[in-house]
C-alpha atoms as a PDB file:
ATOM      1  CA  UNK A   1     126.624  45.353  76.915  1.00  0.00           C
ATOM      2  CA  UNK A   2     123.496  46.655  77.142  1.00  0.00           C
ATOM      3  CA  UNK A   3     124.140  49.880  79.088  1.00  0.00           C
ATOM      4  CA  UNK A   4     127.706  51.743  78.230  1.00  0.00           C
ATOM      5  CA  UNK A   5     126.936  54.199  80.704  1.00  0.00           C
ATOM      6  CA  UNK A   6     127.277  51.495  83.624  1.00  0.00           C
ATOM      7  CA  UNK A   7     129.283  52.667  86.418  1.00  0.00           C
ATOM      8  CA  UNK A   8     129.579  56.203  85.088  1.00  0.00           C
ATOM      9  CA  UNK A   9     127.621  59.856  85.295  1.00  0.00           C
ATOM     10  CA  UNK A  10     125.111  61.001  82.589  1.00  0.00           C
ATOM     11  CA  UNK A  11     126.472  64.117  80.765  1.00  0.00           C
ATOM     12  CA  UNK A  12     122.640  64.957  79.977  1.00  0.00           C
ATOM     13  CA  UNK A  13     120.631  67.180  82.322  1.00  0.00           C
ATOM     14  CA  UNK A  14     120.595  70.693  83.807  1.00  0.00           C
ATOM     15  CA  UNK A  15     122.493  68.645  87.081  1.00  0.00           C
ATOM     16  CA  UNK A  16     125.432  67.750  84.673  1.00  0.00           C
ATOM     17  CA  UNK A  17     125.931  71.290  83.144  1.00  0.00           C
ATOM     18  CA  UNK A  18     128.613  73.130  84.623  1.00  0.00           C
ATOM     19  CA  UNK A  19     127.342  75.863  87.051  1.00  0.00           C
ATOM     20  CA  UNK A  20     127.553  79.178  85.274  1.00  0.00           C
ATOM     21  CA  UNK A  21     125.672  77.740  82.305  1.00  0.00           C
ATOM     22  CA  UNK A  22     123.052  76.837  84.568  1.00  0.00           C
ATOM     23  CA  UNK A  23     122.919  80.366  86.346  1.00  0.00           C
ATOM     24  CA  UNK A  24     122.491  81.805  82.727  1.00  0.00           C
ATOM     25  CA  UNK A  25     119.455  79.616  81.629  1.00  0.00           C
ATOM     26  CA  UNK A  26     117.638  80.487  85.018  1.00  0.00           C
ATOM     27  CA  UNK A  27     118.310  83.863  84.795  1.00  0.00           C
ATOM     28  CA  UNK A  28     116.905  83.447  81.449  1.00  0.00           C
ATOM     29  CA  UNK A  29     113.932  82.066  82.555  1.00  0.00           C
ATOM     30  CA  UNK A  30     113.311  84.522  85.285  1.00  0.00           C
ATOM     31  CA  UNK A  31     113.447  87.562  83.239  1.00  0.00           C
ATOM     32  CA  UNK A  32     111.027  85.645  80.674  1.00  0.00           C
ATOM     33  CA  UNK A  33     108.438  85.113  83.279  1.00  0.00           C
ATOM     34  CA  UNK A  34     108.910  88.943  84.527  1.00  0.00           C
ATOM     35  CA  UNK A  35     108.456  90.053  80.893  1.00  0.00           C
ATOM     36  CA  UNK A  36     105.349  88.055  80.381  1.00  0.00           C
ATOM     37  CA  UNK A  37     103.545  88.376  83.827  1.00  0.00           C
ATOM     38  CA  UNK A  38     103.767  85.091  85.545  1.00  0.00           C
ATOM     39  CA  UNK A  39     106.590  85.448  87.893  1.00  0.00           C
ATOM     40  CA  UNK A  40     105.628  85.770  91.679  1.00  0.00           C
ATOM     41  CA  UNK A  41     107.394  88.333  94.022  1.00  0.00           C
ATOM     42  CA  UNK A  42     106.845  88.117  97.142  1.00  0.00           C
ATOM     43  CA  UNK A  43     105.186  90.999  99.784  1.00  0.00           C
ATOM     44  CA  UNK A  44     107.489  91.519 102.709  1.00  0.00           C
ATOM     45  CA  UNK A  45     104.939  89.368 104.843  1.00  0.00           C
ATOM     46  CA  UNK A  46     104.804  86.780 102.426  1.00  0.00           C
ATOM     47  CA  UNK A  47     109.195  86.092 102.649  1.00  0.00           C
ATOM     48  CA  UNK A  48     108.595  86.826 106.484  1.00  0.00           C
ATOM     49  CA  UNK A  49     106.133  84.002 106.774  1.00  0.00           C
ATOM     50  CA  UNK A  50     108.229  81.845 104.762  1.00  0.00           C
ATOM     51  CA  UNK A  51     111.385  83.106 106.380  1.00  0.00           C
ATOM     52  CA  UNK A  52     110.006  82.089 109.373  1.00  0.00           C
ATOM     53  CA  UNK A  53     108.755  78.567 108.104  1.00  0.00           C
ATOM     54  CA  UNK A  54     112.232  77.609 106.998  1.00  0.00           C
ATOM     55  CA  UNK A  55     113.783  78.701 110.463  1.00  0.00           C
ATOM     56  CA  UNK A  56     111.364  76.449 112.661  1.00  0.00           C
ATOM     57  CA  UNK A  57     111.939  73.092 109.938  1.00  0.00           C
ATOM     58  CA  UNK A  58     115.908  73.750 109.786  1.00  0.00           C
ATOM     59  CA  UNK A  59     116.048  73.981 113.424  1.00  0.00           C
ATOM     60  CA  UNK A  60     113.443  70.899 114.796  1.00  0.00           C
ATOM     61  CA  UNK A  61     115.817  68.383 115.084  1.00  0.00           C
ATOM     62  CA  UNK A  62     116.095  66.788 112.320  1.00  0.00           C
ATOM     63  CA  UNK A  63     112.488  65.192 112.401  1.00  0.00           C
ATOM     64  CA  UNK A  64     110.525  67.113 110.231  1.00  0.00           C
ATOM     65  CA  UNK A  65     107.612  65.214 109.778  1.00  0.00           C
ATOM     66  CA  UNK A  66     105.829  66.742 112.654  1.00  0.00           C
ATOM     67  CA  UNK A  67     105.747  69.936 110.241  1.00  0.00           C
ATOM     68  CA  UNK A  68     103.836  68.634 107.426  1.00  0.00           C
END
């Protein structure tokens, strides 16, 4: 038995938390970043642009490697 985990999920990881603990650690780490200075927020053209990115990749097909 090398592996007792075989056949079953990891309970280690962000993935395997439940999802309101995970909401609270991001949120965590958003307000740290917007305390210290790093955190990016976006101009209204900037989440238009990439509004507009995400429309034309969710809606080509299904092949999206002509968009790389």
């Amino acid at each position: 038995m090398a592996n007792q985990n075989q056949g079953s999920t990891s309970n280690r990881g962000f993935a395997s938390m439940d999802e309101s603990k995970q909401r609270e650690i991001a949120s965590q780490g958003g307000k740290a970043a917007h305390e210290k200075g790093t955190a990016h927020e976006f101009s209204s053209d900037e989440a238009r642009e990439a509004g507009r990115k995400g429309g034309q990749n969710s809606h080509s097909g299904g092949n999206q490697s002509n968009n790389r």
